[in-house]
N, C-alpha and C. Protein backbone atom coordinates (compact mmCIF):
# COMPACT_ATOMS: atom_id res chain seq x y z
N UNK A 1 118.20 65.31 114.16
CA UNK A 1 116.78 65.13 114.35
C UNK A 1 116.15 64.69 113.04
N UNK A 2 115.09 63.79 112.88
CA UNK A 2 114.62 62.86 111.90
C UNK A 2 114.00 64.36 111.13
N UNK A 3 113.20 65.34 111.61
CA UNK A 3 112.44 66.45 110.91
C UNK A 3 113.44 67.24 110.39
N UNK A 4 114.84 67.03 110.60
CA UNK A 4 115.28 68.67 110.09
C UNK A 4 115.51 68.58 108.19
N UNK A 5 115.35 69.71 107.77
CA UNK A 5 115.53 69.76 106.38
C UNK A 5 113.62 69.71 106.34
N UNK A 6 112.61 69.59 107.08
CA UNK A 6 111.46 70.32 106.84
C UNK A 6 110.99 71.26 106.89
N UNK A 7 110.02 71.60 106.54
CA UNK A 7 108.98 73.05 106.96
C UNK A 7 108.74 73.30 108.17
N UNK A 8 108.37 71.75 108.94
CA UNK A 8 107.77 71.66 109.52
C UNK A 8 108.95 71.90 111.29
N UNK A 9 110.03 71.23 111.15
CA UNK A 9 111.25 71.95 111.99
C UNK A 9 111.64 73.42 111.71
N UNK A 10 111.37 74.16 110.96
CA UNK A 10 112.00 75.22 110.62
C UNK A 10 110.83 76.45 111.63
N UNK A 11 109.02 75.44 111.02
CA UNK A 11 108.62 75.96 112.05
C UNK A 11 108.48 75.69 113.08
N UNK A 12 108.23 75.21 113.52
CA UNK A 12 108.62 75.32 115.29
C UNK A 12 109.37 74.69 115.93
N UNK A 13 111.01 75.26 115.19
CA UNK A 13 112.28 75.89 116.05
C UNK A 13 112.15 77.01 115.72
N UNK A 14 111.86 77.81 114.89
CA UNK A 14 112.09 78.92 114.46
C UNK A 14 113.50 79.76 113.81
N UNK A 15 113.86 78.49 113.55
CA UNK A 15 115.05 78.52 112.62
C UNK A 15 115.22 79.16 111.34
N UNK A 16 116.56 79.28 110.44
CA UNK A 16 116.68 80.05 109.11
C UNK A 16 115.71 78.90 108.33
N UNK A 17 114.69 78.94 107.60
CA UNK A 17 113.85 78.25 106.16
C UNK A 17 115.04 77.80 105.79
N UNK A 18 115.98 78.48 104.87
CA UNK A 18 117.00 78.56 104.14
C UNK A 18 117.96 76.86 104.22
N UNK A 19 118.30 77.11 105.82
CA UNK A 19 119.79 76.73 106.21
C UNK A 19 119.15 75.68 107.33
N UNK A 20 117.71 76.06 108.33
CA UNK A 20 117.82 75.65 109.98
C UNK A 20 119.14 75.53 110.63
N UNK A 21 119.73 76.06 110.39
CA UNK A 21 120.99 76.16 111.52
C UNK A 21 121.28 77.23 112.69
N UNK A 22 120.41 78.02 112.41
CA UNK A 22 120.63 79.57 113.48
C UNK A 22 118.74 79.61 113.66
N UNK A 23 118.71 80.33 114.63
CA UNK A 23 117.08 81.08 115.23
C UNK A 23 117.34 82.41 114.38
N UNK A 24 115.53 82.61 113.27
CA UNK A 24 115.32 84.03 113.48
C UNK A 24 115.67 84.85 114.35
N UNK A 25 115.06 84.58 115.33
CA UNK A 25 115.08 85.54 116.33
C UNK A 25 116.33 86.04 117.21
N UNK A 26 116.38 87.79 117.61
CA UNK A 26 117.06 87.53 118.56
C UNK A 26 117.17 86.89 120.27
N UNK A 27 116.31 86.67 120.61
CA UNK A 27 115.59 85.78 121.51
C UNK A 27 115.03 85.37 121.41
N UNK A 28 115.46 83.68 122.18
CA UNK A 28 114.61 82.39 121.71
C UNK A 28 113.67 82.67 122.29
N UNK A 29 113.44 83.06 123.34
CA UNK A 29 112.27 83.08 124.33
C UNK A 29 111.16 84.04 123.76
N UNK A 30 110.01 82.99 123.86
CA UNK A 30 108.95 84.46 123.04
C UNK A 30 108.70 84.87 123.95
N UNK A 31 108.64 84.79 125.40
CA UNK A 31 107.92 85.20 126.31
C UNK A 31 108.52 86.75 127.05
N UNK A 32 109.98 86.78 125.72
CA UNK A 32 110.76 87.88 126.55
C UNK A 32 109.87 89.22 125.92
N UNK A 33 109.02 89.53 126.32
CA UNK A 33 108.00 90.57 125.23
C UNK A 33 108.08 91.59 124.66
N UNK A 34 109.66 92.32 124.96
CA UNK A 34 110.14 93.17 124.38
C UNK A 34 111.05 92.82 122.99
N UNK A 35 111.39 91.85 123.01
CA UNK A 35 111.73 91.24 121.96
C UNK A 35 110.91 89.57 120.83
N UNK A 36 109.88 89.70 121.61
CA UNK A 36 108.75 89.06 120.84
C UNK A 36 109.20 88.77 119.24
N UNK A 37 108.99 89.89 118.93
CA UNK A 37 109.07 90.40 116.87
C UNK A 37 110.38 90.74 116.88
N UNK A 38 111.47 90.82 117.82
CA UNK A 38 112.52 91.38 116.74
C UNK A 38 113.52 90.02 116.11
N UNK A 39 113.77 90.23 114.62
CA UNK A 39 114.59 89.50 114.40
C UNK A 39 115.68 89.92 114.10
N UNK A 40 116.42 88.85 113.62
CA UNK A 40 117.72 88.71 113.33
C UNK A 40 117.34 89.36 111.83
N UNK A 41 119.05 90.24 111.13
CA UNK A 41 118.70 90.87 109.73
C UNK A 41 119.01 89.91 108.49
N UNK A 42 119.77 88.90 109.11
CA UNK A 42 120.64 87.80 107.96
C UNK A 42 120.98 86.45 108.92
N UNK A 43 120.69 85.53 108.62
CA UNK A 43 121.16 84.28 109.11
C UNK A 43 122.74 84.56 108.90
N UNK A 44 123.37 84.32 110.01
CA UNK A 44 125.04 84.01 110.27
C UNK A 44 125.97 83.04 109.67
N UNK A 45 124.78 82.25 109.29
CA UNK A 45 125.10 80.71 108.62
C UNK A 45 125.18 80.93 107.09
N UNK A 46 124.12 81.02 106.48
CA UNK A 46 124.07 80.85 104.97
C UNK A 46 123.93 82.26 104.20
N UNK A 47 123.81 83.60 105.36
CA UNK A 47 124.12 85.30 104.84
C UNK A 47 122.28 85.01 104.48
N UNK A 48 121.11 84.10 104.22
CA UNK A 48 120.11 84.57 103.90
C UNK A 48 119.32 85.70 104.94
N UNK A 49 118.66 86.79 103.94
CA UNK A 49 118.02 87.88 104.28
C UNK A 49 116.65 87.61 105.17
N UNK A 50 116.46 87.84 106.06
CA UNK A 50 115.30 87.06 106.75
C UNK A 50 113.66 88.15 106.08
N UNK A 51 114.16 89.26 106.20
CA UNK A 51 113.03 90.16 105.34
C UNK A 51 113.09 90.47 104.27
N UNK A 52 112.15 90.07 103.69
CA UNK A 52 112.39 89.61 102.01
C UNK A 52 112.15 91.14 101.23
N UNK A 53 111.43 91.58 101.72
CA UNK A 53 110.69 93.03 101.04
C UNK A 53 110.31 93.59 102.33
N UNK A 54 109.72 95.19 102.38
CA UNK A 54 109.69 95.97 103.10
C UNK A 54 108.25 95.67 103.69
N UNK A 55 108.23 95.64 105.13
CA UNK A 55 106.89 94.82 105.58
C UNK A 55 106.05 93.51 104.82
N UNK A 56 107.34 93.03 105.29
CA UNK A 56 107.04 91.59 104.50
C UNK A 56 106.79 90.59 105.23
N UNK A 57 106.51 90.78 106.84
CA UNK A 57 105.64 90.31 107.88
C UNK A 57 104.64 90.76 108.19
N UNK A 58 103.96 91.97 107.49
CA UNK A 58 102.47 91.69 107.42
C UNK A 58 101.91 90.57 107.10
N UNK A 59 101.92 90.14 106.41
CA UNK A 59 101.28 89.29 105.54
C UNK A 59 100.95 88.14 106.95
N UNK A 60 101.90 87.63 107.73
CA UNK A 60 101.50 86.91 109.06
C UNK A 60 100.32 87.36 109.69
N UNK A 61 99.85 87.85 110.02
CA UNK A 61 98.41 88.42 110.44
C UNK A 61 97.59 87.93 110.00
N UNK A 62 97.60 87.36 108.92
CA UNK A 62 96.42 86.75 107.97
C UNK A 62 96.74 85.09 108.71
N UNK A 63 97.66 84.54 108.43
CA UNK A 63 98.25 83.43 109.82
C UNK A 63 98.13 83.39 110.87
N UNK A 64 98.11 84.46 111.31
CA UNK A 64 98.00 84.81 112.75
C UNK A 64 96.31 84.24 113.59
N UNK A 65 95.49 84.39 112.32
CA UNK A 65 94.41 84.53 112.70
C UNK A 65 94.13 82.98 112.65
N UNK A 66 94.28 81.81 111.41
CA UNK A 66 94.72 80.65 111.85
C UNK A 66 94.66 80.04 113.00
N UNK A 67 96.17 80.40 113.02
CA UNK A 67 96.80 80.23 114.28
C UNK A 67 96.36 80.34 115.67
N UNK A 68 95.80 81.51 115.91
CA UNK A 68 94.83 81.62 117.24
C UNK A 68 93.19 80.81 116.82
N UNK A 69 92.44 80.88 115.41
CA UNK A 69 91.57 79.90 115.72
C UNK A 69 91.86 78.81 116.51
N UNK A 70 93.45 77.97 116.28
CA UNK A 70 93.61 76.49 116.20
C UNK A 70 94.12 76.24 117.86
N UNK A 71 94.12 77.67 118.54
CA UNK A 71 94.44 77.55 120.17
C UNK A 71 93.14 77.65 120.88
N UNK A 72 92.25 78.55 120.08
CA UNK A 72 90.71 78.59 120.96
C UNK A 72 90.03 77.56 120.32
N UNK A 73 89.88 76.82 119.18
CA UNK A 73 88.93 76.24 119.70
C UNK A 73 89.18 74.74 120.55
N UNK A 74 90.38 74.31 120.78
CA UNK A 74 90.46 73.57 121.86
C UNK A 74 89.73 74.24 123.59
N UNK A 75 90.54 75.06 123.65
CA UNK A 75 90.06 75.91 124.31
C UNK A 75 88.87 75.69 124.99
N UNK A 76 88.26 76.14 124.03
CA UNK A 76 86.65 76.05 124.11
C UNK A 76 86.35 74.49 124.21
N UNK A 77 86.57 73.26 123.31
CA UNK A 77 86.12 72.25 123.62
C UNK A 77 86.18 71.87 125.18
N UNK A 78 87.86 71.86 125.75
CA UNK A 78 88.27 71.54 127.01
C UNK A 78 87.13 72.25 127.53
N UNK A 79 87.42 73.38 127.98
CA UNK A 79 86.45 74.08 128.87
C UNK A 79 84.98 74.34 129.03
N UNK A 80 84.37 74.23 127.97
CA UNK A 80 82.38 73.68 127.67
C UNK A 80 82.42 72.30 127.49
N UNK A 81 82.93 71.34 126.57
CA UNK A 81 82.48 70.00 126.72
C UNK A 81 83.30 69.31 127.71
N UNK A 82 84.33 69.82 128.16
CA UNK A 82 85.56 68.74 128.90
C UNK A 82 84.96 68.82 130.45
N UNK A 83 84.64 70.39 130.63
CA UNK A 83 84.15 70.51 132.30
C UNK A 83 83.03 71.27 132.27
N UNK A 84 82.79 71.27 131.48
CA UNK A 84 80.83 71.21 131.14
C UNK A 84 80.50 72.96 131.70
N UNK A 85 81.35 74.08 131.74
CA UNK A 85 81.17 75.40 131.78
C UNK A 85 80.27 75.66 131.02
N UNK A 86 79.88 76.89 131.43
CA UNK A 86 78.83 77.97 131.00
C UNK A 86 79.96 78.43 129.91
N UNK A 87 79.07 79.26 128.86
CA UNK A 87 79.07 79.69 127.61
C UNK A 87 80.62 80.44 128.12
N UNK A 88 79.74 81.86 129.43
CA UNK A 88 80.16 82.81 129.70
C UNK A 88 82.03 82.34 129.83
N UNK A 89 82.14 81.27 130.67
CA UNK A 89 83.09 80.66 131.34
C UNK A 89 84.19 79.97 129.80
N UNK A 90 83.68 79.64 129.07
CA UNK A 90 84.26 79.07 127.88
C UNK A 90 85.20 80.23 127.46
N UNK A 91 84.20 81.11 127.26
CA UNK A 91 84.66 82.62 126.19
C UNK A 91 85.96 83.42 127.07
N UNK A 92 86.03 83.38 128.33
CA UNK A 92 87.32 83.58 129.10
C UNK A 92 88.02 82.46 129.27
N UNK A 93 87.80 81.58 128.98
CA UNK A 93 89.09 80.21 128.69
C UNK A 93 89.86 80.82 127.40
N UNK A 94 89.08 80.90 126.56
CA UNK A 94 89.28 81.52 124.97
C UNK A 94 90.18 82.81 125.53
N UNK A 95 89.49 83.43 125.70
CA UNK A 95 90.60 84.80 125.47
C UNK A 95 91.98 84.56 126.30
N UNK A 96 92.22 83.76 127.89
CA UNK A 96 93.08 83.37 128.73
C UNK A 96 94.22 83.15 127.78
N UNK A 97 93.49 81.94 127.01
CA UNK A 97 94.56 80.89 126.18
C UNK A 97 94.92 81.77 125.43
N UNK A 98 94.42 82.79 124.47
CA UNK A 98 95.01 83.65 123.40
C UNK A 98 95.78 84.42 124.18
N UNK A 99 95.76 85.27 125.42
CA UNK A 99 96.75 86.01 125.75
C UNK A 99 97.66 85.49 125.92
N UNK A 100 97.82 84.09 126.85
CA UNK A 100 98.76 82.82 127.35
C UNK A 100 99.72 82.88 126.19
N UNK A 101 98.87 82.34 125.06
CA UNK A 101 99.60 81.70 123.94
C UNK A 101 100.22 83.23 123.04
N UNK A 102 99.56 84.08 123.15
CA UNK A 102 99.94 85.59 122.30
C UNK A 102 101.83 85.07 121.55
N UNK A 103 102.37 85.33 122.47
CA UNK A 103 103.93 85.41 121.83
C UNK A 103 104.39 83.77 120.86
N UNK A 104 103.56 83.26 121.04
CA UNK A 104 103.78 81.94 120.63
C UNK A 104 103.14 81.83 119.57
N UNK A 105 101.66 82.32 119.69
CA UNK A 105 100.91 82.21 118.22
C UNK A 105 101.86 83.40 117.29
N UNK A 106 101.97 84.58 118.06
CA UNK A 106 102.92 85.54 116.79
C UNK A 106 104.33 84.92 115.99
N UNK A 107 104.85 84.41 116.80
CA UNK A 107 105.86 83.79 116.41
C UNK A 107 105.89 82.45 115.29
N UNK A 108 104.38 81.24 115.67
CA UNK A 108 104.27 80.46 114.38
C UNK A 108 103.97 81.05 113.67
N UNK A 109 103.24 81.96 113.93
CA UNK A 109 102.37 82.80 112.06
C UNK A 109 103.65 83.53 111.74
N UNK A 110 104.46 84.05 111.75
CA UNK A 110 105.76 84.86 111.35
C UNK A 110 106.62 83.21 110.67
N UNK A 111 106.92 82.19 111.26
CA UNK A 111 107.70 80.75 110.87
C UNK A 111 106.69 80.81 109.88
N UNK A 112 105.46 80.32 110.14
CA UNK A 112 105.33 79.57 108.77
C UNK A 112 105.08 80.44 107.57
N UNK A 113 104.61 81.94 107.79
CA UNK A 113 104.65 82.85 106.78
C UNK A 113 105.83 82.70 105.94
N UNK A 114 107.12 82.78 106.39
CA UNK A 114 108.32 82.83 105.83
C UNK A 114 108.70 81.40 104.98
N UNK A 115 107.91 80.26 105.77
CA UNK A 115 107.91 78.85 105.34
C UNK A 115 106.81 79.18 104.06
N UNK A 116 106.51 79.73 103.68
CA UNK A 116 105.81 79.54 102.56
C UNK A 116 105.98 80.20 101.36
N UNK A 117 107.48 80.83 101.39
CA UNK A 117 108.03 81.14 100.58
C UNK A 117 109.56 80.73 100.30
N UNK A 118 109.95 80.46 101.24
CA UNK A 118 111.66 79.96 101.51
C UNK A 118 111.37 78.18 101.30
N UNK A 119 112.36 77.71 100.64
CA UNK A 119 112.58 76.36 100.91
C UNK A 119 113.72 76.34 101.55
N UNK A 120 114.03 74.92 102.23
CA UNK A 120 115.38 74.21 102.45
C UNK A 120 116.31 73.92 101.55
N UNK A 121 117.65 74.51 101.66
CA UNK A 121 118.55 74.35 100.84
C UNK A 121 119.95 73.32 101.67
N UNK A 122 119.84 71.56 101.43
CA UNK A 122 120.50 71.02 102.58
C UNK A 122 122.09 71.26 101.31
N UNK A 123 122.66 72.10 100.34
CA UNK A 123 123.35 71.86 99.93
C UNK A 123 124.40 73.38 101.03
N UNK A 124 123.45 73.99 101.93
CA UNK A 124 123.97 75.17 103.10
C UNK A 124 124.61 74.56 103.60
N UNK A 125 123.97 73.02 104.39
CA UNK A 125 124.83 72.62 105.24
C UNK A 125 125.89 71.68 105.23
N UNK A 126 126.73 72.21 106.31
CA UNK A 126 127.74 71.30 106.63
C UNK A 126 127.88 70.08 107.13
N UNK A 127 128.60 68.96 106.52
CA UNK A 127 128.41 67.81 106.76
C UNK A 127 129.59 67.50 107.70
């Protein structure tokens, strides 16, 4: 793929920063909701530590919030300017889409949190 060895593949596959060769996660699926947040303890591939320090995915929350701006306010455009709703009607488009999107927004703010400290190392991979 033309993106891999970016930030920008690492986030959303949700791949090792490190390596992209393996998923954080232990399930790809965010939607499986019991396993939403859990990850993997070490990429399989390159042994990197996926938790750097002890609650060292807090810090995503502060992303998090980002992240769900950048789902509502489409949201909101579609639904008040696109089909011309009431206020009332917008503000439950908004929250719909944030629950909709919930496992998906947690999951970019956790990628790119980690993307903003990890680089790509293409000397991991195998040619």
């Amino acid at each position: 793929m033309m993106l891999k060895g970016t930030k920008i593949y690492s986030i959303f596959t949700g791949t090792c920063p490190k390596c992209q060769q393996e998923s954080m996660y232990k399930t790809k699926n965010p939607y499986v909701l019991s396993d939403v947040l859990k990850i993997n303890d070490n990429c399989s591939h390159c042994n990197f530590k996926y938790r750097l320090e002890p609650s060292f995915f807090y810090g995503s929350m502060y992303v998090s919030y980002g992240v769900g701006i950048a789902f509502a306010v489409p949201a909101f455009l579609i639904s008040f300017l696109g089909f011309e709703s009431s206020l009332l009607t917008a503000f439950i488009a908004i929250v719909i889409t944030l629950l909709v999107f919930g496992p998906i927004i947690m999951r970019l703010s956790r990628n790119i949190w980690i993307n903003m400290f990890v680089n790509y190392d293409k000397k991991l991979v195998k040619k």
